[in-house]
Structures are given as structure tokens and as C-alpha cells.
C-alpha atoms as a PDB file:
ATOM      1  CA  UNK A   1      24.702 -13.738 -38.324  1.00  0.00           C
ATOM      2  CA  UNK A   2      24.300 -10.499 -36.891  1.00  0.00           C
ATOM      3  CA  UNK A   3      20.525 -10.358 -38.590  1.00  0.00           C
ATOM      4  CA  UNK A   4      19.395 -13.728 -37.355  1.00  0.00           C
ATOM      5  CA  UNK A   5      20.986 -12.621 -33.371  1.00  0.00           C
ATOM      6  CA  UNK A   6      18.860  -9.736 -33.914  1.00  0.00           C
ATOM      7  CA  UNK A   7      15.701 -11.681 -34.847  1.00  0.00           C
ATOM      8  CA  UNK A   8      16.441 -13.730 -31.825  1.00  0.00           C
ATOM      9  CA  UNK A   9      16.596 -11.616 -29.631  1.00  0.00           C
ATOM     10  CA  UNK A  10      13.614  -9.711 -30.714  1.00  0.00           C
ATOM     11  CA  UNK A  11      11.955 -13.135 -29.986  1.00  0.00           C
ATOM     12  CA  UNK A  12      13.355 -13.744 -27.204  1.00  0.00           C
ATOM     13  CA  UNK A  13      12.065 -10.075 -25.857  1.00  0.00           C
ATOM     14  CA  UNK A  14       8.351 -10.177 -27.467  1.00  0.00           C
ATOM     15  CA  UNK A  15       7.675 -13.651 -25.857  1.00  0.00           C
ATOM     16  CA  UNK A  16       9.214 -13.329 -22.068  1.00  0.00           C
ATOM     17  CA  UNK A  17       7.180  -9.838 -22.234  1.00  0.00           C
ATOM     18  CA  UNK A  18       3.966 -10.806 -23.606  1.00  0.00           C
ATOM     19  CA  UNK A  19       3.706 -14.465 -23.567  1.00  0.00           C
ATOM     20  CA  UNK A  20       4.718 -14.866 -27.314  1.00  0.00           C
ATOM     21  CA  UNK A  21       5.245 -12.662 -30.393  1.00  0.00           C
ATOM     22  CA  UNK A  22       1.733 -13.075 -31.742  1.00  0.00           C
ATOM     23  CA  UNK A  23       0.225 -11.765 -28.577  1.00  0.00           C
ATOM     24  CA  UNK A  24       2.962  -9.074 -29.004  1.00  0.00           C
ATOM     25  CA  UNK A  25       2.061  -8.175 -31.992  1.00  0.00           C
ATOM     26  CA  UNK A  26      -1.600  -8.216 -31.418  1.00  0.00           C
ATOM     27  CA  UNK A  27      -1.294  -6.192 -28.580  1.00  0.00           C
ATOM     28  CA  UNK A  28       1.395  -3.303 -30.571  1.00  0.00           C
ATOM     29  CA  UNK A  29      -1.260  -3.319 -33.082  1.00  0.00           C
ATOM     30  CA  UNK A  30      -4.207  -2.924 -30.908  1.00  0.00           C
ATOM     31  CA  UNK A  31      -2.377   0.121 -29.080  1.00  0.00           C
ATOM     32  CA  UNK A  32      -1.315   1.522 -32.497  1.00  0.00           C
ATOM     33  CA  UNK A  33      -5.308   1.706 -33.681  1.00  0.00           C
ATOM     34  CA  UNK A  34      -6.157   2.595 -29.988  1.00  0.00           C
ATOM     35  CA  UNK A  35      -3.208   5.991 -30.207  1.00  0.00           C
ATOM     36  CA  UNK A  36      -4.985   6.591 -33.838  1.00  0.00           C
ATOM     37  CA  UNK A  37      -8.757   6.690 -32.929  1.00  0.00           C
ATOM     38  CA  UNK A  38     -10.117  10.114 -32.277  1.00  0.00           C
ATOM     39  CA  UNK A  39     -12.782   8.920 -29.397  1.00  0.00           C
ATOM     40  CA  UNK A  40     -11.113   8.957 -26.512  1.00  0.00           C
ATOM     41  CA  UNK A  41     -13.946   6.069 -25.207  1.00  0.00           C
ATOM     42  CA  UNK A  42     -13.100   3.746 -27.758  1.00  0.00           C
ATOM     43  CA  UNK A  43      -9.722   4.559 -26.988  1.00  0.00           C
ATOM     44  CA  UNK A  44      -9.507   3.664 -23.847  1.00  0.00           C
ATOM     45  CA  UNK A  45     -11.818   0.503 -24.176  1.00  0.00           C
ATOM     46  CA  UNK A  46      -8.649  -0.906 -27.068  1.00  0.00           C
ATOM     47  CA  UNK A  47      -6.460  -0.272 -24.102  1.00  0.00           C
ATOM     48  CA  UNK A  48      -7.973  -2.446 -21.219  1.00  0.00           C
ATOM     49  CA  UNK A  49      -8.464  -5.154 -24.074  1.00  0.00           C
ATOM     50  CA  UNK A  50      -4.662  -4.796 -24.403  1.00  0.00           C
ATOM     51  CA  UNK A  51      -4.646  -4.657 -20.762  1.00  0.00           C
ATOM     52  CA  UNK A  52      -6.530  -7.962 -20.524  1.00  0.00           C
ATOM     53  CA  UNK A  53      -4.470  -9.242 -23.194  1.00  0.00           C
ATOM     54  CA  UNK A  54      -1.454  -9.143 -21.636  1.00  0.00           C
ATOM     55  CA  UNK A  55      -2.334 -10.058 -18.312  1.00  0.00           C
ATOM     56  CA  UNK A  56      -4.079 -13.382 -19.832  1.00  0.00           C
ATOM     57  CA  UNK A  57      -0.717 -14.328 -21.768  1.00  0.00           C
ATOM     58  CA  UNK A  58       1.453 -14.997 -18.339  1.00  0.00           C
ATOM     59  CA  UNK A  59       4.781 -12.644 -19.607  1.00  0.00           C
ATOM     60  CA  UNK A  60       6.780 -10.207 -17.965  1.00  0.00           C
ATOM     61  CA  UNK A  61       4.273  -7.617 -18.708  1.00  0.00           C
ATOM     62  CA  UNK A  62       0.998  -9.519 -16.916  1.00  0.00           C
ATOM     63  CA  UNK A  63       3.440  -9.385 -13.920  1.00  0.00           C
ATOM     64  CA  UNK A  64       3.768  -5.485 -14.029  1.00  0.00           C
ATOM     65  CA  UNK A  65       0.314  -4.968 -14.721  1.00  0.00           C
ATOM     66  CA  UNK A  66      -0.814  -6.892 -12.036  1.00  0.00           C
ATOM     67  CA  UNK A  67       1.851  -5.582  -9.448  1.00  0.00           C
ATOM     68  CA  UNK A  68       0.207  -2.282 -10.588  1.00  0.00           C
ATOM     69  CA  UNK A  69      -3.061  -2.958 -10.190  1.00  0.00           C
ATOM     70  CA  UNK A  70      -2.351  -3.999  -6.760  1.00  0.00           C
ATOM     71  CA  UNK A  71      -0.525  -1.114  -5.952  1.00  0.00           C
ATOM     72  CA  UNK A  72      -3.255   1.100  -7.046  1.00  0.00           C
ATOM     73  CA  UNK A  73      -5.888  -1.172  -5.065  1.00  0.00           C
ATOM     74  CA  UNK A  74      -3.415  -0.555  -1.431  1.00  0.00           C
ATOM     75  CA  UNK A  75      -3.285   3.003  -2.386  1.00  0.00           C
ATOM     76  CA  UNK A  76      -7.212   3.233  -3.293  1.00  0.00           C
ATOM     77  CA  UNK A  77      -8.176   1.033   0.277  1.00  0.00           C
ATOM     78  CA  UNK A  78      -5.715   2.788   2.510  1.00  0.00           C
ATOM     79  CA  UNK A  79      -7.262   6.059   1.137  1.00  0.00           C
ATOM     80  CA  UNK A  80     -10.508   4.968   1.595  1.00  0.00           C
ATOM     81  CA  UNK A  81      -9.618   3.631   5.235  1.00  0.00           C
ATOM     82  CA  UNK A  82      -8.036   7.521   6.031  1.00  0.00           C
ATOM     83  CA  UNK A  83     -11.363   8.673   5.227  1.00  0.00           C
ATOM     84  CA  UNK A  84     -13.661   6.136   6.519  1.00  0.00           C
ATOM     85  CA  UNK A  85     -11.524   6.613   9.995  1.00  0.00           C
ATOM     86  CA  UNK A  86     -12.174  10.414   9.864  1.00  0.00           C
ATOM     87  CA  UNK A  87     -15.529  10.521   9.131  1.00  0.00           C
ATOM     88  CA  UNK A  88     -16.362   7.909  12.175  1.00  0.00           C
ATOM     89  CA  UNK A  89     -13.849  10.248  14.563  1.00  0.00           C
ATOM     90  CA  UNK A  90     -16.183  13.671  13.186  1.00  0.00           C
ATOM     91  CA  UNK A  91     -19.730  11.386  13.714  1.00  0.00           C
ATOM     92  CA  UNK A  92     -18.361  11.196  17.223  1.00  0.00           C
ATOM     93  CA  UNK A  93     -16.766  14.129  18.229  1.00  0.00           C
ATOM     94  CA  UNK A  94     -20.496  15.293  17.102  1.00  0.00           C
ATOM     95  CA  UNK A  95     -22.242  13.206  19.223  1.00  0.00           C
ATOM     96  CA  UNK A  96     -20.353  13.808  22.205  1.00  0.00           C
ATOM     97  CA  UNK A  97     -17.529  16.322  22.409  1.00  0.00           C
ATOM     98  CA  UNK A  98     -16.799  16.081  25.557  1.00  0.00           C
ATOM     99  CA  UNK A  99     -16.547  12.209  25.643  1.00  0.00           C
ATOM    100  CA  UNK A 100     -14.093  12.464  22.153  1.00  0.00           C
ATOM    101  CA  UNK A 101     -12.195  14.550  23.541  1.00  0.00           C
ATOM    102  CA  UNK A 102     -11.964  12.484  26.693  1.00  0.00           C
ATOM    103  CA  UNK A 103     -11.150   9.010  24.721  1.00  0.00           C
ATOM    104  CA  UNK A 104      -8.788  11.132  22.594  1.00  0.00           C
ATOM    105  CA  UNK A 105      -6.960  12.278  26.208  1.00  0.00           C
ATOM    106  CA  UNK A 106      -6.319   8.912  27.598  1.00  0.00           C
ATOM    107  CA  UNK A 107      -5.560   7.302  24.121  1.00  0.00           C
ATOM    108  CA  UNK A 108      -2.966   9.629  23.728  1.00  0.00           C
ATOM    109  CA  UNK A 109      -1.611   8.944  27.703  1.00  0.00           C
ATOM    110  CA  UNK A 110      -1.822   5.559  26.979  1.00  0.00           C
ATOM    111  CA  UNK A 111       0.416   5.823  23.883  1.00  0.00           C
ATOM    112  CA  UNK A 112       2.955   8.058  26.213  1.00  0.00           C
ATOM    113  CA  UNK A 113       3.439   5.423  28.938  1.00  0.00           C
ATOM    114  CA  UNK A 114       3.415   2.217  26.685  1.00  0.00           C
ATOM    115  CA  UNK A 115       6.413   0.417  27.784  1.00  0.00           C
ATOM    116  CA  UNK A 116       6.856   2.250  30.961  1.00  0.00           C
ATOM    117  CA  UNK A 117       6.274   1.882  34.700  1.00  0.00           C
ATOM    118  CA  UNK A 118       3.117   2.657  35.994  1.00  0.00           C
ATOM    119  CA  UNK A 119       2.550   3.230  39.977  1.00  0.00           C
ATOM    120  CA  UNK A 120      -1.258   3.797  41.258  1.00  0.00           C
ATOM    121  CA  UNK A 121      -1.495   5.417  44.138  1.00  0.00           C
ATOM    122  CA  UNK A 122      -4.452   6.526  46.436  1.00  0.00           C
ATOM    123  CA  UNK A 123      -5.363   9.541  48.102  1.00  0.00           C
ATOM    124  CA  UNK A 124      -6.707  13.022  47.682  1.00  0.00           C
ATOM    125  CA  UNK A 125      -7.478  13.484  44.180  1.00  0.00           C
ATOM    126  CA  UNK A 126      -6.299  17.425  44.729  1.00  0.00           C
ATOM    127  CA  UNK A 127      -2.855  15.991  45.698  1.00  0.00           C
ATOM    128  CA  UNK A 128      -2.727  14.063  42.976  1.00  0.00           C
ATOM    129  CA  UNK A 129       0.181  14.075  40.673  1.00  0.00           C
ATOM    130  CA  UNK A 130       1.908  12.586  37.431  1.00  0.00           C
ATOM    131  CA  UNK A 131       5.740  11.800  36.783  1.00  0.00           C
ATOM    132  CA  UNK A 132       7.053  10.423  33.309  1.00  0.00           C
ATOM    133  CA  UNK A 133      10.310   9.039  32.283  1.00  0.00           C
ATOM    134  CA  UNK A 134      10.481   9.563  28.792  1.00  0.00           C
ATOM    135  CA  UNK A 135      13.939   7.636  28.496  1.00  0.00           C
ATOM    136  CA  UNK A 136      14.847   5.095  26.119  1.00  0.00           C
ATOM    137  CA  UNK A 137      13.492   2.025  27.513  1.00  0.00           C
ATOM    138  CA  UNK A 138      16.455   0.237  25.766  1.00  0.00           C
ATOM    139  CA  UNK A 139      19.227   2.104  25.187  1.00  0.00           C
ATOM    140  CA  UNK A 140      21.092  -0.678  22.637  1.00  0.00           C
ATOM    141  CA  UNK A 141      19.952  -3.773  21.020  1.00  0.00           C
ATOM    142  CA  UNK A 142      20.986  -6.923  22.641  1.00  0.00           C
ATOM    143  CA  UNK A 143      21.798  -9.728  19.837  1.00  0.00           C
ATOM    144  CA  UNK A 144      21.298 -12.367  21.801  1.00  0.00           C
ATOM    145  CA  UNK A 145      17.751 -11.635  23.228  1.00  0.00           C
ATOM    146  CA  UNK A 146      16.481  -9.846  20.129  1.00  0.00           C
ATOM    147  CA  UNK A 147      13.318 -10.949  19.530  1.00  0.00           C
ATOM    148  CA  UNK A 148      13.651 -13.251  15.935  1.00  0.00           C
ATOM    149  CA  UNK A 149      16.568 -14.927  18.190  1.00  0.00           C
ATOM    150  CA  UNK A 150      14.276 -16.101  20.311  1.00  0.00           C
ATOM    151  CA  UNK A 151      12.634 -18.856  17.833  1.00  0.00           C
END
């Protein structure tokens, strides 16, 4: 009894991970040749077919491989987004320091005073000066105008 429970169970486990125990199998023996080969390209190429495999037989194990691969695809395009946005902020800073530095200025003021009180006033521009209130603009949540209560 405690064979066959075993045999189940292995069954059980081989098919929820790879779709079914021949696919299982398949794929153990594909890695197995793929671990024994000496060319690291051929290697490799055993491994996406494994890859492919898996993914194609709808198990447990197509779900972590493609939860992977779309982790490593966010990772890849925020990375790639990082870079893209500080190559554009160096093209202009190149073109016009003065103006970068200028847009950089009031971005960052903007930022500063988001959610605060803003008064223009006229006059001399030599009299001229700034005040911020840095304080919490809320101090403590309010349950019953938080915003997903609102619906």
C-alpha cells in the first residue's frame, strides 16, 4: 500500500508540474543529456527546448517559467527605460545647460509645493520673496473620506 501511495503521488507531482508524466519524463531526460554534453551551445539549446516544453504542457512549472520570464522582461524594460531617460536628460543638458538646469529648477519647486498653497503676488522683483510650509498636509487619515470610500 505504501508502494502504490508512493507511485501516486509521484503521479500526482510529475503531472500538476509538467502537464503529465511523459512530458516529465521527457523533459528529466532532456536536462539529463543537456547536464552531460560537453558544448555548452548545445547545452543550452536542450534547455530552452525543455524550456518550451514545459511551458507548452500548461503545469505548475509553465506557470513559473512564465512568471519568470515576465519578471525578467519588467526588470530588462525598466532598465532600459533608466537608461533611455538618462541619455535624453545628458542630450539636453548638452544642448542647453542653462535651459536644463532651468527646467530641472522649477521641476523640482514644483514637486516641493505640490499639495500646498500658492499666493502670487506683484511687485518689485528685488523685493521678491518665497515662504514654504513644509507641514503634513494631512496629519491622520480620515476613514470616512478616504479616497476608495468614496466609490
Amino acid at each position: 500500500a505504501t508502494l502504490e501511495a508512493a507511485e501516486q503521488w509521484a503521479i500526482r507531482t510529475l503531472a500538476s508540474t509538467a502537464g503529465s508524466v511523459d512530458k516529465a519524463r521527457q523533459a528529466a531526460s532532456m536536462l539529463a543529456r543537456a547536464a552531460e554534453t560537453s558544448d555548452p551551445g548545445e547545452a543550452e539549446e536542450m534547455r530552452r527546448e525543455v524550456e518550451t516544453l514545459l511551458i507548452g504542457s500548461g503545469g505548475l512549472a509553465a506557470s513559473d517559467l512564465l512568471t519568470a520570464r515576465a519578471e525578467r522582461w519588467r526588470a530588462h524594460m525598466g532598465t532600459l527605460a533608466t537608461a533611455t531617460l538618462h541619455n535624453g536628460q545628458v542630450e539636453s543638458y548638452q544642448a542647453s545647460p542653462l535651459l536644463f538646469r532651468t527646467g530641472m529648477y522649477f521641476d523640482s519647486l514644483l514637486q516641493l509645493m505640490k499639495g500646498s498653497r500658492v499666493f502670487i503676488v506683484g511687485g518689485d522683483a528685488a523685493n521678491l520673496w518665497q515662504q514654504f510650509d513644509f507641514q503634513d498636509s494631512q496629519r491622520a487619515s480620515d476613514i470616512f473620506t478616504a479616497e476608495e470610500n468614496n466609490n
